[in-house]
N, C-alpha and C. Protein backbone atom coordinates (compact mmCIF):
# COMPACT_ATOMS: atom_id res chain seq x y z
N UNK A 1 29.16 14.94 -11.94
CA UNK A 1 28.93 14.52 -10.58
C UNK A 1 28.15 13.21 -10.61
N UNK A 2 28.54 11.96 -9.92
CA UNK A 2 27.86 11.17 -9.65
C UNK A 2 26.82 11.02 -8.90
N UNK A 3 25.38 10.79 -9.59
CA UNK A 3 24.53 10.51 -8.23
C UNK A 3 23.69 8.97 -8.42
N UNK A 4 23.38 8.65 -7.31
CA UNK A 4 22.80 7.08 -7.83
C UNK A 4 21.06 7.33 -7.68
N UNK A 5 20.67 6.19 -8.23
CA UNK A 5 19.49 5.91 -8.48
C UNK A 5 18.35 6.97 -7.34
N UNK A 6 18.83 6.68 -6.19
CA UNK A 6 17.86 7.12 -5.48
C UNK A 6 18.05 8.48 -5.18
N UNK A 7 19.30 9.28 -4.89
CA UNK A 7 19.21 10.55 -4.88
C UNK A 7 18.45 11.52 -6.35
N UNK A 8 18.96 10.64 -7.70
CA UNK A 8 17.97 11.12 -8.58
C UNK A 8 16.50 11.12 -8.81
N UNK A 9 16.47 9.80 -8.18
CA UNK A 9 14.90 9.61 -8.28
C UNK A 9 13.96 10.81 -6.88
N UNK A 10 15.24 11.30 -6.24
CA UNK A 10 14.32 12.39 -5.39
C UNK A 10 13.97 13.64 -5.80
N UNK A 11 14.90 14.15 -6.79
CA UNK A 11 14.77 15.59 -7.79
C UNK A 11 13.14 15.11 -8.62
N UNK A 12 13.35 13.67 -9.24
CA UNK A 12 12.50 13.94 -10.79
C UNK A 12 11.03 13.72 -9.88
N UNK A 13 9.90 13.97 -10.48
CA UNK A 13 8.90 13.46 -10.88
C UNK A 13 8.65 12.28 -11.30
N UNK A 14 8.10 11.00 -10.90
CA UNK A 14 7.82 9.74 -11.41
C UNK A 14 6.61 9.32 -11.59
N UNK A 15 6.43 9.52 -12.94
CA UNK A 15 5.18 8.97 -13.35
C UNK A 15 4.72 7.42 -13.83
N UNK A 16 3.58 6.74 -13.44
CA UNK A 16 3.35 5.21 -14.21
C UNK A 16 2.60 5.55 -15.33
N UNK A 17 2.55 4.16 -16.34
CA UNK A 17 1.21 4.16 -16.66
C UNK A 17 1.28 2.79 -17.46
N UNK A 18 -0.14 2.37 -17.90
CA UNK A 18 0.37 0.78 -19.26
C UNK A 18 1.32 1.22 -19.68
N UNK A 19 2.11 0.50 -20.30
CA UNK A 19 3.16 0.45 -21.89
C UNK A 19 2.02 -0.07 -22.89
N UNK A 20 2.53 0.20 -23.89
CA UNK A 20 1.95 0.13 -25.08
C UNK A 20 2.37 -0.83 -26.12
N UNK A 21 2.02 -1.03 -27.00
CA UNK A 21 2.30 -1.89 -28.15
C UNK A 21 2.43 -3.29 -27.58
N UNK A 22 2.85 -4.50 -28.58
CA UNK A 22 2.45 -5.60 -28.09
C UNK A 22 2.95 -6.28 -27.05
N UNK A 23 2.32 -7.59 -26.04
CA UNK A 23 2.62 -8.12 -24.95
C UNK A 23 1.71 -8.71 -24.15
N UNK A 24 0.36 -7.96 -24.99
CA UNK A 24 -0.90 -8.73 -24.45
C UNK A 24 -1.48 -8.50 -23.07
N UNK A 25 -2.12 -9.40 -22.09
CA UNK A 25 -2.66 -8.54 -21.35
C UNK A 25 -1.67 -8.11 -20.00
N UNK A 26 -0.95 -8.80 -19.79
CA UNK A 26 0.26 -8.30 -19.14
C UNK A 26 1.10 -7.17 -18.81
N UNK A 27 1.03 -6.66 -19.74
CA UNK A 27 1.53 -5.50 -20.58
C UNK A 27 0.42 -4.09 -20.26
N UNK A 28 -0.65 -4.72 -20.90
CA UNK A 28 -2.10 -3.67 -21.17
C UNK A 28 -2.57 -3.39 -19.42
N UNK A 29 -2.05 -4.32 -18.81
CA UNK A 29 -3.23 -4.42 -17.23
C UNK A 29 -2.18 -3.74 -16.32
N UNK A 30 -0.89 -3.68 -16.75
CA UNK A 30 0.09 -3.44 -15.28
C UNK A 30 0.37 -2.01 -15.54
N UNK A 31 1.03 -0.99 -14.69
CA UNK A 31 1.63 0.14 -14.84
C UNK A 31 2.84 -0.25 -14.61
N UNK A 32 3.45 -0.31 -15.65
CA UNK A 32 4.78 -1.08 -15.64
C UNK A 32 5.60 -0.08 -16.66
N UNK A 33 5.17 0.80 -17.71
CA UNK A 33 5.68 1.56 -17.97
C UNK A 33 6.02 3.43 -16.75
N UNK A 34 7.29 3.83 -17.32
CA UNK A 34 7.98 4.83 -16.24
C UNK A 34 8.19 6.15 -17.09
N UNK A 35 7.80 6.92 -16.08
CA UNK A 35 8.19 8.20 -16.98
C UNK A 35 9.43 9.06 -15.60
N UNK A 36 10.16 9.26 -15.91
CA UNK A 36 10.79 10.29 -15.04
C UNK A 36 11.75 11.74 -15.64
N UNK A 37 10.71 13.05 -14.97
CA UNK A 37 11.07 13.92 -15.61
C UNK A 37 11.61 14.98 -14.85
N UNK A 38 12.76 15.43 -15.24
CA UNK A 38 13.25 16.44 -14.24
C UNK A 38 12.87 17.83 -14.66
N UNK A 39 11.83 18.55 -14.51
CA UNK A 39 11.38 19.67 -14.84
C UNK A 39 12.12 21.01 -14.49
N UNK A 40 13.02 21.24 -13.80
CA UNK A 40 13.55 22.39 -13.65
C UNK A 40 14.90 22.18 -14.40
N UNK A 41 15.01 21.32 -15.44
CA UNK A 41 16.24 21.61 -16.66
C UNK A 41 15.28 21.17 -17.72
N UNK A 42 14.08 20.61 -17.76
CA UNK A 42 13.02 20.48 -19.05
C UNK A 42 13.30 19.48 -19.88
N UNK A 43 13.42 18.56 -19.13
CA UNK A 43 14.22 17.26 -19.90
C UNK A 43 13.31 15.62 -18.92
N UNK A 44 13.24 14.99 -19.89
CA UNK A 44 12.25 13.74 -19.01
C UNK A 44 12.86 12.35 -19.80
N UNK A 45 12.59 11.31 -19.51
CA UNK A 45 12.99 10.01 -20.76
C UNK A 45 12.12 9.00 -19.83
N UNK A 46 11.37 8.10 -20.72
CA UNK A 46 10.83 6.94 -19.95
C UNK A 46 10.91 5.44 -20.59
N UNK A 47 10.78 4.73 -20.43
CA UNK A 47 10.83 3.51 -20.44
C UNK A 47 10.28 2.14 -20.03
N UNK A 48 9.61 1.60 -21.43
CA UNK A 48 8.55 0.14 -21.26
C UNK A 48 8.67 -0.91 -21.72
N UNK A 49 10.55 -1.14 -21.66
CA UNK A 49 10.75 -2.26 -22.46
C UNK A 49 10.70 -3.49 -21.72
N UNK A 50 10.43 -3.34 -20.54
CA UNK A 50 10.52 -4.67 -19.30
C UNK A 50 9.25 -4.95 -18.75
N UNK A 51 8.43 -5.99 -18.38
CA UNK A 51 7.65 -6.12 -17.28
C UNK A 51 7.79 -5.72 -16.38
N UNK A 52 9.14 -5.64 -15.69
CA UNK A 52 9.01 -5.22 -14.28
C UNK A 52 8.83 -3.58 -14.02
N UNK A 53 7.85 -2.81 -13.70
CA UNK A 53 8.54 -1.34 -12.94
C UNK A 53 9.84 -0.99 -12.74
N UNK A 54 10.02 -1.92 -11.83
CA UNK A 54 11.49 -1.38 -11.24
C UNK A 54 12.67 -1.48 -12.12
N UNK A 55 13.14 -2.47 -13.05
CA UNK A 55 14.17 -2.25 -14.05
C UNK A 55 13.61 -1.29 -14.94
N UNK A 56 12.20 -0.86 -15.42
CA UNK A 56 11.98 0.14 -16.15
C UNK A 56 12.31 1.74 -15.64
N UNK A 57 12.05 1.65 -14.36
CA UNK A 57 12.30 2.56 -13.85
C UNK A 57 14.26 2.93 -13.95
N UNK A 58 14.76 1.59 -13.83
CA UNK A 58 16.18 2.02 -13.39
C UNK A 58 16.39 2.50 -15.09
N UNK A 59 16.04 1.80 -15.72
CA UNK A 59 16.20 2.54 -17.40
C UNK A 59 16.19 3.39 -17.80
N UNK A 60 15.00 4.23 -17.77
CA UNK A 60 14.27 5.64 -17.57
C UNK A 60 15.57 6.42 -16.77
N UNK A 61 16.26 5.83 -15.63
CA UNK A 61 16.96 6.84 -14.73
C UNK A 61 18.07 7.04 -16.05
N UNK A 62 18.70 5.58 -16.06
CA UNK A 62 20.06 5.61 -17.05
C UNK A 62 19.84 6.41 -18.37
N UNK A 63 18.64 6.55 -18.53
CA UNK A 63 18.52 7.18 -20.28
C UNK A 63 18.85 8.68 -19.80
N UNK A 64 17.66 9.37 -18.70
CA UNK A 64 17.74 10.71 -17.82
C UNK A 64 19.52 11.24 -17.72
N UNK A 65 20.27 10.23 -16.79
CA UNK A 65 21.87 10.39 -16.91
C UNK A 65 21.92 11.18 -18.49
N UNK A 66 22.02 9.72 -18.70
CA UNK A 66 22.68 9.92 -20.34
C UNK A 66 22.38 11.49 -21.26
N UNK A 67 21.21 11.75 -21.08
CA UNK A 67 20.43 13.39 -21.76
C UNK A 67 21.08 14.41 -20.60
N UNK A 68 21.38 14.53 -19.66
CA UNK A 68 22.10 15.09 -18.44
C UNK A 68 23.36 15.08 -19.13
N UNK A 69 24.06 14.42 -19.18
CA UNK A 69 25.87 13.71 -20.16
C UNK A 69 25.71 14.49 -21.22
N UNK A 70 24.87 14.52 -22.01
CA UNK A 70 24.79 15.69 -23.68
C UNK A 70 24.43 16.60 -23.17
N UNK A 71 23.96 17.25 -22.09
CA UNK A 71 23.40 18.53 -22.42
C UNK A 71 23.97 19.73 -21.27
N UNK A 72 24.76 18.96 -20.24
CA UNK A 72 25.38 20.09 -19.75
C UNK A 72 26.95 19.67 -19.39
N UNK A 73 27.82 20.81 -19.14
CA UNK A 73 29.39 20.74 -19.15
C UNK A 73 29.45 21.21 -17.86
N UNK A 74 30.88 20.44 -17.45
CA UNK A 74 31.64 21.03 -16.57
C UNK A 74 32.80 21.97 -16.73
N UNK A 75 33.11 22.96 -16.23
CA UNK A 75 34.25 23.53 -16.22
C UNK A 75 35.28 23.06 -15.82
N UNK A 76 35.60 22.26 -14.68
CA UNK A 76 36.60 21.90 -14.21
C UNK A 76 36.65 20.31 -14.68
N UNK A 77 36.73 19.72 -15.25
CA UNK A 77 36.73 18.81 -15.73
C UNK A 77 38.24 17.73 -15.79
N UNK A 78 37.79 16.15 -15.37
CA UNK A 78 38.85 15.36 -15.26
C UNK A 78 38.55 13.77 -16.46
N UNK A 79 39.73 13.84 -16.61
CA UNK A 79 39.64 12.54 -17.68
C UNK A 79 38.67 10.84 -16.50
N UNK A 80 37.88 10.33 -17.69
CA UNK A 80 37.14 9.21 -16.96
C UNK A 80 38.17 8.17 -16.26
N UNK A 81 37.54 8.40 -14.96
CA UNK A 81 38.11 6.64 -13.89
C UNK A 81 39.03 5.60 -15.26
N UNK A 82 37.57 5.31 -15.67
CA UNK A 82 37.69 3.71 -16.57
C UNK A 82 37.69 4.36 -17.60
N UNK A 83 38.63 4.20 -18.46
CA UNK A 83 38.79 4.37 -19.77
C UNK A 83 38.32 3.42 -21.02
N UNK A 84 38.08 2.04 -20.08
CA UNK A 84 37.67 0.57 -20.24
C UNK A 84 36.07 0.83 -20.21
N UNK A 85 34.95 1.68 -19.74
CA UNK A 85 33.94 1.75 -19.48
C UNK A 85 32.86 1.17 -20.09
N UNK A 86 31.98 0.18 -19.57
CA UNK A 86 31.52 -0.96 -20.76
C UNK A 86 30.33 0.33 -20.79
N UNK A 87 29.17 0.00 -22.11
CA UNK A 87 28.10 0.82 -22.02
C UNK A 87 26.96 0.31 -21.15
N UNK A 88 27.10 -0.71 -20.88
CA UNK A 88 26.00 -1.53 -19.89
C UNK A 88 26.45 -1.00 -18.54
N UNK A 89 27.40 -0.68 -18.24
CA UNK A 89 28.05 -0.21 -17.08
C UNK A 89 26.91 0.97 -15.99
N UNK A 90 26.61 0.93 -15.17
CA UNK A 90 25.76 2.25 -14.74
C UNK A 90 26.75 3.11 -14.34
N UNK A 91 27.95 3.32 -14.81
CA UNK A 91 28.96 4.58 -14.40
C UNK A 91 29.09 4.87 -15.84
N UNK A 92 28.13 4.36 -16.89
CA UNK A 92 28.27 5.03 -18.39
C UNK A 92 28.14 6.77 -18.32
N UNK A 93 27.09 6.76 -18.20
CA UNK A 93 26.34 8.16 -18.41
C UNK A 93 27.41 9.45 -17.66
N UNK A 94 28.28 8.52 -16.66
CA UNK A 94 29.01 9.71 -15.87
C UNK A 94 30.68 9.11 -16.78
N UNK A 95 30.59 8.36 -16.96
CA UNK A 95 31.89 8.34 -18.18
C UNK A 95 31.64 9.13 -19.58
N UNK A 96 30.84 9.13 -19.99
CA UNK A 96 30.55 9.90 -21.64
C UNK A 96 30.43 11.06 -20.87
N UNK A 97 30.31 11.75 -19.89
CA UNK A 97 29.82 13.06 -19.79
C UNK A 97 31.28 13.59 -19.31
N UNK A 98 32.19 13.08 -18.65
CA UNK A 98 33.60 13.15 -18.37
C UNK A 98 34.50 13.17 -19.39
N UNK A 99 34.09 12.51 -20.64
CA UNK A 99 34.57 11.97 -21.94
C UNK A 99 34.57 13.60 -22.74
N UNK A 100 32.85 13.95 -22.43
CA UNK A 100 32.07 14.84 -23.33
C UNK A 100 32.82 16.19 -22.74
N UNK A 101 32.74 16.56 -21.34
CA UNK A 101 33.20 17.83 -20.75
C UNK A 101 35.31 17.88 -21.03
N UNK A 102 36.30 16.77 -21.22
CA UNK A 102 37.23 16.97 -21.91
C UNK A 102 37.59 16.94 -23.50
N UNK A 103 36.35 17.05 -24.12
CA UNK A 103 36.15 17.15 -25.45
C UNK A 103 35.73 18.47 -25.82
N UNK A 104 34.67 18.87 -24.90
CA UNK A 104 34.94 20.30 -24.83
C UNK A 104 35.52 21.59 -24.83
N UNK A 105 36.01 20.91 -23.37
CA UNK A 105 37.38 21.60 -22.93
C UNK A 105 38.14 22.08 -24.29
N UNK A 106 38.79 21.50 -25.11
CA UNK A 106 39.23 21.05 -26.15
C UNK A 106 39.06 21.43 -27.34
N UNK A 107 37.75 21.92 -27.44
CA UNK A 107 37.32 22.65 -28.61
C UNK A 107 37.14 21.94 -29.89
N UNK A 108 36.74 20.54 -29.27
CA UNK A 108 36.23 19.41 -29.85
C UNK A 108 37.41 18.82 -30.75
N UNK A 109 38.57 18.75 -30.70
CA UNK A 109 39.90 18.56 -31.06
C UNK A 109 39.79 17.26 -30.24
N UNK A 110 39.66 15.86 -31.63
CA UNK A 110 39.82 14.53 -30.89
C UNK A 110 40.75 14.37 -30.42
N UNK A 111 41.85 14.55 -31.20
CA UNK A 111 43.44 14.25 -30.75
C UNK A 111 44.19 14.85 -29.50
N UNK A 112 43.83 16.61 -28.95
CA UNK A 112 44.42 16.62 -27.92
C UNK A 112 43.49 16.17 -26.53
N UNK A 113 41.91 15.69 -26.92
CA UNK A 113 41.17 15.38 -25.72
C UNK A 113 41.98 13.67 -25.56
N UNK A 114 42.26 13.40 -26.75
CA UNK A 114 42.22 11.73 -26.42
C UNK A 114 43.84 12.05 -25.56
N UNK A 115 44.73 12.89 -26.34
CA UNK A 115 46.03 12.53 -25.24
C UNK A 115 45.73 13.40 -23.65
N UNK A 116 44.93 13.71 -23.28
CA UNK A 116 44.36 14.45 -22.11
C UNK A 116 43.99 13.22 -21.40
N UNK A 117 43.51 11.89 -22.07
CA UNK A 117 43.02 10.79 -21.41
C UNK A 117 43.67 9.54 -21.73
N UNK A 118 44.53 10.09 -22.23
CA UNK A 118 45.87 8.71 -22.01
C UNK A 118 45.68 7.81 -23.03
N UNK A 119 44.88 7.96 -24.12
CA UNK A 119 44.63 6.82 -25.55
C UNK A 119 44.51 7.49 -26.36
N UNK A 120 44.87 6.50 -27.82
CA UNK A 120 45.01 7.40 -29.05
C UNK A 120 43.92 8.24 -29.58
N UNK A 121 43.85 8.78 -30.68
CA UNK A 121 42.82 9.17 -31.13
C UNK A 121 41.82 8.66 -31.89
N UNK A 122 42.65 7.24 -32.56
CA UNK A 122 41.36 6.07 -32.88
C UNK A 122 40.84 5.81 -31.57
N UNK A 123 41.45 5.53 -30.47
CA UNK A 123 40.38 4.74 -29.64
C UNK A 123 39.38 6.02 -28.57
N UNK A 124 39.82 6.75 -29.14
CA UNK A 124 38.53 7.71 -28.55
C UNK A 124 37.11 8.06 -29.31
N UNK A 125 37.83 7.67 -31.08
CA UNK A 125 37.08 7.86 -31.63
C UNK A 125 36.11 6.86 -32.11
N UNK A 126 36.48 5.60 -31.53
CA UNK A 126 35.79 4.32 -31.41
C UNK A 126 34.98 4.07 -30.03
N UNK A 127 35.50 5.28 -28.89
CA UNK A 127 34.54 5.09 -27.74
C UNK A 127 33.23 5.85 -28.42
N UNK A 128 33.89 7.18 -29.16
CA UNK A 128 32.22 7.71 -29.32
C UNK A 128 31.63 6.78 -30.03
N UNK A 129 32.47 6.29 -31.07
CA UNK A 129 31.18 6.03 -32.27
C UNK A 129 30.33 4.48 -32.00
N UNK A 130 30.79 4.09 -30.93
CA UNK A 130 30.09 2.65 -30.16
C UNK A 130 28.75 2.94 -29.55
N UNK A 131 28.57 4.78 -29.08
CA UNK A 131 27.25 4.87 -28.84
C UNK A 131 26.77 5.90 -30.10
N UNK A 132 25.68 5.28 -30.75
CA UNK A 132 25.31 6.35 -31.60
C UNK A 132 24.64 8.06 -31.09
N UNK A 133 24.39 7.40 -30.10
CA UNK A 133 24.06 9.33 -29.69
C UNK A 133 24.92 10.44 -29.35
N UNK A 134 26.17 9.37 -28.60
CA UNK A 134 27.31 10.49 -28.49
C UNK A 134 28.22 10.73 -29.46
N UNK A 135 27.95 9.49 -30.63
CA UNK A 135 28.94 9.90 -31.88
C UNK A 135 28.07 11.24 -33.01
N UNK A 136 26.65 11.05 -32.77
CA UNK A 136 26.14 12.13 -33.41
C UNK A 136 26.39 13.60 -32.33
N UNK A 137 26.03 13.44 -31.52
CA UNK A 137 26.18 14.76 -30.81
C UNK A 137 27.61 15.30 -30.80
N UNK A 138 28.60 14.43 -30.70
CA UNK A 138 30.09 14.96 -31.14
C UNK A 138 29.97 15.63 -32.49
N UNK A 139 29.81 14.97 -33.65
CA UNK A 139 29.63 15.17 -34.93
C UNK A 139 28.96 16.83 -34.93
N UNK A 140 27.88 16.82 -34.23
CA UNK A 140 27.06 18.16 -34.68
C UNK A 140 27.67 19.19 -33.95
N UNK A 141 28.20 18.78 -32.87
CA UNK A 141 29.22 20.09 -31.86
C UNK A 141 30.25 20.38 -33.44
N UNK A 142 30.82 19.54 -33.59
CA UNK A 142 32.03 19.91 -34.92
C UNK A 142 31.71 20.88 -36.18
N UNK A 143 30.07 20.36 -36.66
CA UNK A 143 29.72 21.31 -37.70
C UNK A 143 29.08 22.60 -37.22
N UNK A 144 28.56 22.64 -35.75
CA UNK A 144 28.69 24.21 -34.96
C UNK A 144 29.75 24.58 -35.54
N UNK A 145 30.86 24.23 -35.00
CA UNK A 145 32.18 24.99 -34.85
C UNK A 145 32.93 24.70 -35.88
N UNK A 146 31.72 24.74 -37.08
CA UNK A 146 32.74 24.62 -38.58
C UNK A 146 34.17 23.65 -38.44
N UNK A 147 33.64 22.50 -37.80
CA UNK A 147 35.05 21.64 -37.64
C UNK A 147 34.98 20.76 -38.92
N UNK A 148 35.71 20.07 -39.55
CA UNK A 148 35.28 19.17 -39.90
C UNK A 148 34.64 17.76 -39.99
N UNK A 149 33.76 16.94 -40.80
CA UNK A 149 32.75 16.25 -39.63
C UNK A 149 33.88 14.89 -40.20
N UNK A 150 34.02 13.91 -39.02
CA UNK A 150 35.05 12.93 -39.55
C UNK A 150 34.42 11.51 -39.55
N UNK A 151 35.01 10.65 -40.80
CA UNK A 151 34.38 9.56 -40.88
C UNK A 151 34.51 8.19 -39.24
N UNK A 152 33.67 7.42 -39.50
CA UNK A 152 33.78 6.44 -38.86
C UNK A 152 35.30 6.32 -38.65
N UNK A 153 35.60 5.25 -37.25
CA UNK A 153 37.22 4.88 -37.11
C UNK A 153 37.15 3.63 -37.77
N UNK A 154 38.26 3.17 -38.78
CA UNK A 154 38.61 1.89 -39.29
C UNK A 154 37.83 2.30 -40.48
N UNK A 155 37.37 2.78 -40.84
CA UNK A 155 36.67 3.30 -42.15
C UNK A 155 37.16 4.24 -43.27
């Protein structure tokens, strides 16, 4: 399910505080670092790589998505809009999780999720492995299910 910035930011908890490590006093004086945690699934992510609050904050949201995308499935599940989906994109987190819930489906079988979404099975297996978290979390669903674990694509 898609939701944007602000309907999520009404579920979580948003916390400030300094960021840490170097940047000097800029850094040390502002609450510019974000914490946002959604406590009734026990899951939080924050983020202090920016001066500003507010892109830290939108960061923190996109990372939140993204741990949302690994950690729960849909049943009814449809192949992603954009198959093209850049990772900078803010419809990432709801593409890998669309990606992730017909991979599922699937029984983690690259080849019949990728023809479920209209591309081969290299290029599905080059969408995961472009983000390292969803190419590991694929990987470890496989050695659950005694699959075998498969190398890099082009490798």
């Amino acid at each position: 399910m898609q939701m944007d910035d602000a309907a999520l930011s009404a579920l979580c908890r948003i916390s400030f505080s300094c960021g840490s490590g170097p940047g000097g006093q800029k850094r040390n004086k502002t609450s510019s670092a974000v914490k946002v945690e959604l406590s009734q699934y026990g899951i939080s992510a924050s983020d202090c790589t920016e001066r500003s609050q507010f892109r830290n904050r939108s960061n923190a949201l996109k990372k939140l998505k993204m741990l949302l995308a690994l950690k729960f499935r849909q049943e009814r599940c449809v192949p992603p809009d954009n198959p093209e989906c850049s990772m900078n994109s803010a419809n990432y987190p709801l593409f890998a999780a669309q990606l992730l819930d017909i991979i599922h489906q699937n029984a983690f079988d690259h080849r019949r999720a990728a023809e479920i979404c209209g591309i081969s099975p290299t290029a599905l297996l080059k969408k995961l492995f472009r983000d390292p978290e969803l190419w590991q979390f694929f990987q470890n669903q496989r050695k659950i299910l005694d699959l075998p674990v498969l190398h890099a694509p082009g490798k």
